[in-house]
N, C-alpha and C. Protein backbone atom coordinates (compact mmCIF):
# COMPACT_ATOMS: atom_id res chain seq x y z
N UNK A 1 -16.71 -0.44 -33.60
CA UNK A 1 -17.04 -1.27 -32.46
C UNK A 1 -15.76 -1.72 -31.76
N UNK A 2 -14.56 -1.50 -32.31
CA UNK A 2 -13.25 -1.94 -31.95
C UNK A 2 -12.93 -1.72 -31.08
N UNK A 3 -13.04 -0.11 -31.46
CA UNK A 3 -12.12 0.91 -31.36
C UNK A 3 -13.25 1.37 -29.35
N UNK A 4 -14.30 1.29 -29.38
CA UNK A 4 -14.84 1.66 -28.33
C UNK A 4 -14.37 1.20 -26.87
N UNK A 5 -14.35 -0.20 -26.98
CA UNK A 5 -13.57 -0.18 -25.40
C UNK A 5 -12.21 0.24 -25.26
N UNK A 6 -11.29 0.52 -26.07
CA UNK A 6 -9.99 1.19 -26.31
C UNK A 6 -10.13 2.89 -25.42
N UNK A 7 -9.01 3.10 -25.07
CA UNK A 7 -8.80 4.64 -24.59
C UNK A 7 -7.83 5.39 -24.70
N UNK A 8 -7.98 6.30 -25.79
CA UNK A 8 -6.56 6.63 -26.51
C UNK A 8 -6.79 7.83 -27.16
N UNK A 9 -6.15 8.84 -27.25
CA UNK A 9 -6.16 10.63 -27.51
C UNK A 9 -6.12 10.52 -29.30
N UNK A 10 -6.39 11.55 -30.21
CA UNK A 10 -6.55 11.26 -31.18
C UNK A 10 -4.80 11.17 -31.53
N UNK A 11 -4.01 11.34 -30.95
CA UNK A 11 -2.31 11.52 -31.45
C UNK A 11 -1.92 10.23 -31.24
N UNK A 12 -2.57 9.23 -30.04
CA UNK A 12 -2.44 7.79 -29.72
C UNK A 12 -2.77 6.95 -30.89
N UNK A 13 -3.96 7.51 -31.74
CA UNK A 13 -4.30 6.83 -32.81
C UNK A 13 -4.01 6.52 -34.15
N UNK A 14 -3.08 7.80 -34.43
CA UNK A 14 -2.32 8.04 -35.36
C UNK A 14 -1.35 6.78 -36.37
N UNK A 15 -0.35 6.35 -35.29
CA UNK A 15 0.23 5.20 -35.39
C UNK A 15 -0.35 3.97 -35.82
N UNK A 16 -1.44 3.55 -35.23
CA UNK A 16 -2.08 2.46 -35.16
C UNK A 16 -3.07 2.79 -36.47
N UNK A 17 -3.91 3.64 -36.45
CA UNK A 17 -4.63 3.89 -38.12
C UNK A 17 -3.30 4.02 -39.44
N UNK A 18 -1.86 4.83 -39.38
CA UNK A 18 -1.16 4.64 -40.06
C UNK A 18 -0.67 2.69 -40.77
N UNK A 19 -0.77 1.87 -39.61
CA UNK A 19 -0.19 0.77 -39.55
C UNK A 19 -1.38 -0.19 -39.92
N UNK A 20 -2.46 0.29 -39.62
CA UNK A 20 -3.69 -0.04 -40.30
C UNK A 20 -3.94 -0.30 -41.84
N UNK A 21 -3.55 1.67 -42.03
CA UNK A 21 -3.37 1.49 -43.74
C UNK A 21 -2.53 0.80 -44.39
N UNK A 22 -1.21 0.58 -43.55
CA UNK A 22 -0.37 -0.14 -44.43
C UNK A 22 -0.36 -1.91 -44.63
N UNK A 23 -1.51 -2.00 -43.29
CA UNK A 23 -1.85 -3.29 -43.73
C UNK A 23 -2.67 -3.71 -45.14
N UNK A 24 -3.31 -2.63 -45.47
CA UNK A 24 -4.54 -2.74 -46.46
C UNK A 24 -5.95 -2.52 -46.17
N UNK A 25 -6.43 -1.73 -44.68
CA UNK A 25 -7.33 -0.97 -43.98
C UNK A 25 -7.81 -0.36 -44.93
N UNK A 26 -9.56 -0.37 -45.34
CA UNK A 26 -10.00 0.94 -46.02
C UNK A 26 -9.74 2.45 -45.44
N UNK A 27 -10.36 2.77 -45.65
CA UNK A 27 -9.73 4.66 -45.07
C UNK A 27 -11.11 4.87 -44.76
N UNK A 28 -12.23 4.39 -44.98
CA UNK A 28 -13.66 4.52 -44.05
C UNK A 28 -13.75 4.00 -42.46
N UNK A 29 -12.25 2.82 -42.93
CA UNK A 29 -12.46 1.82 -42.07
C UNK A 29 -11.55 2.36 -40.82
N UNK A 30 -10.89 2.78 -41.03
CA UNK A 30 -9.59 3.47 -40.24
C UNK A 30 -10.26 4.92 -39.77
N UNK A 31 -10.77 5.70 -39.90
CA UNK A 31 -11.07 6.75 -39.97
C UNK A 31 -12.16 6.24 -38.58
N UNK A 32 -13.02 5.77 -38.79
CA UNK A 32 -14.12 4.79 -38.05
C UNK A 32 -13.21 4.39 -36.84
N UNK A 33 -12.43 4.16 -36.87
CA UNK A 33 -11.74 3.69 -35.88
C UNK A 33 -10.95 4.41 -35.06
N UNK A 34 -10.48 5.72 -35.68
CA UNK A 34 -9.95 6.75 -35.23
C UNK A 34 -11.43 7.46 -34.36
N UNK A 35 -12.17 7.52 -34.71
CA UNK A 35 -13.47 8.51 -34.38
C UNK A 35 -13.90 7.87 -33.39
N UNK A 36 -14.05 6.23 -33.55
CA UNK A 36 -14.51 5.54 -32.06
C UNK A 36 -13.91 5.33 -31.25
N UNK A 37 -12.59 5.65 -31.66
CA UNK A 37 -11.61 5.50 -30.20
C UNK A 37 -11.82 7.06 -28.99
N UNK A 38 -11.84 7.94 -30.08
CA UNK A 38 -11.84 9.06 -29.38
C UNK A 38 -12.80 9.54 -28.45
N UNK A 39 -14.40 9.13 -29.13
CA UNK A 39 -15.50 9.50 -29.04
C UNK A 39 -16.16 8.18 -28.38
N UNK A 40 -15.88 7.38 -27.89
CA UNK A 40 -16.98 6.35 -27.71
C UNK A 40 -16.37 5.26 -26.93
N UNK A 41 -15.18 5.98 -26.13
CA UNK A 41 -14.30 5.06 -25.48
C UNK A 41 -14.98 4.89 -23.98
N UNK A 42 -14.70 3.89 -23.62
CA UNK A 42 -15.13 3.44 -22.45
C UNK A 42 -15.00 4.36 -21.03
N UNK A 43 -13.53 5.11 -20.68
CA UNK A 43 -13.40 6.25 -19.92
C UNK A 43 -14.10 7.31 -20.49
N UNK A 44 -14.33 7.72 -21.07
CA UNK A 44 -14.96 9.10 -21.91
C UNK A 44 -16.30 8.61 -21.36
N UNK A 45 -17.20 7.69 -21.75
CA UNK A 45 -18.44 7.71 -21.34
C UNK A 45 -18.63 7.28 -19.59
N UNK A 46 -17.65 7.03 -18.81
CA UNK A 46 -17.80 6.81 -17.65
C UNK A 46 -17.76 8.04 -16.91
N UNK A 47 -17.04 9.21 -17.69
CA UNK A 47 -16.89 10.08 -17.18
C UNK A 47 -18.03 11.04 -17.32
N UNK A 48 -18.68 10.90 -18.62
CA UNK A 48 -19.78 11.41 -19.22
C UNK A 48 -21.04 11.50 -18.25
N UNK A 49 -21.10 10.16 -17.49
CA UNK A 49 -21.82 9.44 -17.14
C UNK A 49 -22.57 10.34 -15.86
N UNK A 50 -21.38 10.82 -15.29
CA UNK A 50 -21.47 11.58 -14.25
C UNK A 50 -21.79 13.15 -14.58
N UNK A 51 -21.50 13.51 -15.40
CA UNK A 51 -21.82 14.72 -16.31
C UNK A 51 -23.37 15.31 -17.02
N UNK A 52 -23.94 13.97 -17.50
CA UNK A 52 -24.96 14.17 -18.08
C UNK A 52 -26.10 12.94 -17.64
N UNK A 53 -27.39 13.26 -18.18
CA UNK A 53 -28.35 12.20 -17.54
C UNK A 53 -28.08 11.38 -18.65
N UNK A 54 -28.64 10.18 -18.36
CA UNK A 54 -28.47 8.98 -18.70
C UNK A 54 -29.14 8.75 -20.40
N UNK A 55 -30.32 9.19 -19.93
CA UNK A 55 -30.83 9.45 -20.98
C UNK A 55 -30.48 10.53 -22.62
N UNK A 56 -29.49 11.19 -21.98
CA UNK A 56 -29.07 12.09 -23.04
C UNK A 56 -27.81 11.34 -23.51
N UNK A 57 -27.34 10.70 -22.52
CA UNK A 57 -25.55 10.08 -23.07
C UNK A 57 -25.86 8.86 -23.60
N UNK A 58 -26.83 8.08 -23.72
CA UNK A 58 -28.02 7.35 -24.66
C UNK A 58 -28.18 7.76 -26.30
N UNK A 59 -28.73 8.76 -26.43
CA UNK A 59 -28.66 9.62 -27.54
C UNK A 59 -27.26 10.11 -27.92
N UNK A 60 -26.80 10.46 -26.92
CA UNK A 60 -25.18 10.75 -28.16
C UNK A 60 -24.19 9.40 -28.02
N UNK A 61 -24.13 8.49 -27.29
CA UNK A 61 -23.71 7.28 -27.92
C UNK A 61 -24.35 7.01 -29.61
N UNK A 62 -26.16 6.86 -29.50
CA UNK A 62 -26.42 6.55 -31.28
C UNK A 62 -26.07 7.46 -31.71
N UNK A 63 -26.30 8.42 -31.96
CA UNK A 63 -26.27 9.75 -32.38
C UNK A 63 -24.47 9.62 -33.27
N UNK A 64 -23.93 9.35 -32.17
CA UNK A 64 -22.25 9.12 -32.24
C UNK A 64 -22.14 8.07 -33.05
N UNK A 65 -22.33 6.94 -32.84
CA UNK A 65 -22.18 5.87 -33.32
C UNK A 65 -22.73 5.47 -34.63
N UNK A 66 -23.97 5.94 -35.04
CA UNK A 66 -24.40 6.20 -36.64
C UNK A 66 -23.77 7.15 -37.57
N UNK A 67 -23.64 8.28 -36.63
CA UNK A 67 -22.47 8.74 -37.18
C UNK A 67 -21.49 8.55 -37.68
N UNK A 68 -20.67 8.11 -36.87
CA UNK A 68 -19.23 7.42 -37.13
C UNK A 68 -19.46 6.16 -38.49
N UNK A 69 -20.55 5.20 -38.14
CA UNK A 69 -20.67 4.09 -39.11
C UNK A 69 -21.05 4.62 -40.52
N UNK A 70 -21.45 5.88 -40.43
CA UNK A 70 -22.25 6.52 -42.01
C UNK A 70 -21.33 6.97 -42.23
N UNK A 71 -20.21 7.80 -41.73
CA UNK A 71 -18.58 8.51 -42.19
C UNK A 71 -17.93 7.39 -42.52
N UNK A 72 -17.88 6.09 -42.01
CA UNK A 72 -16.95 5.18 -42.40
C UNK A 72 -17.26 4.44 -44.30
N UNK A 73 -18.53 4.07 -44.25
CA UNK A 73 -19.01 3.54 -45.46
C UNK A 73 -18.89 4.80 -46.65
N UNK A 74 -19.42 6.16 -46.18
CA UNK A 74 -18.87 7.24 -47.39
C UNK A 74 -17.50 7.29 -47.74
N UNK A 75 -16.91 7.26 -46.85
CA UNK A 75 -15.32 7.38 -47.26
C UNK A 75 -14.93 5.90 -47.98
N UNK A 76 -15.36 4.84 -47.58
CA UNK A 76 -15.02 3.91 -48.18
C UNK A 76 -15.70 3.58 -49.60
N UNK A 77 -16.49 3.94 -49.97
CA UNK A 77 -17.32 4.12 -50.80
C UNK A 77 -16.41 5.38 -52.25
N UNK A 78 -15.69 6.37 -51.49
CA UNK A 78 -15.32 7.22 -51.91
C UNK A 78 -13.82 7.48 -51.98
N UNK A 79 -13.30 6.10 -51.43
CA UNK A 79 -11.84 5.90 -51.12
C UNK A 79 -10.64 6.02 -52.47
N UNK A 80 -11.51 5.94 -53.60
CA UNK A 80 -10.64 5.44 -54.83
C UNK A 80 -10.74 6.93 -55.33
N UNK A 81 -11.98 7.90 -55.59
CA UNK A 81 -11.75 9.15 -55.82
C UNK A 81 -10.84 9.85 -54.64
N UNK A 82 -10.86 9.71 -53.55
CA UNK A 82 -10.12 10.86 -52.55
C UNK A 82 -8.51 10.59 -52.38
N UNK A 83 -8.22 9.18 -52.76
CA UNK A 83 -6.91 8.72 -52.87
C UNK A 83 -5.93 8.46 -54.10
């Protein structure tokens, strides 16, 4: 939810999820944040906007956004085996 009004390329995000982890960021949690910046940013869907009907960029906002929130809790969930 942070990461969505933000607008930033996934190489922009890098830094900031790095500085994340070193705060003590889960890696569900960071990851989540990397994905909503990219995918769910405020220019991206304005641009979308004009691209697709309303109704479909509706569906891939949830679509996107459950997404992203179900990748964040597995990885965090799974953070101590993958690390």
């Amino acid at each position: 939810i942070v990461g969505i009004p933000m607008y930033a390329d996934i190489f922009g995000t890098i830094p900031v999820a790095e500085a994340l982890l070193a705060k003590g960021a889960q890696l569900g949690t960071v990851l989540s944040f990397m994905m909503a910046v990219t995918t769910l940013s405020l220019p991206s869907l304005i641009m979308l906007r004009k691209a697709i009907k309303p109704k479909l960029l509706a569906l891939f906002i949830g679509v996107c956004a459950i997404g992203i929130i179900i990748v964040g809790y597995l990885f965090n969930a799974l953070q101590f085996i993958l690390i």
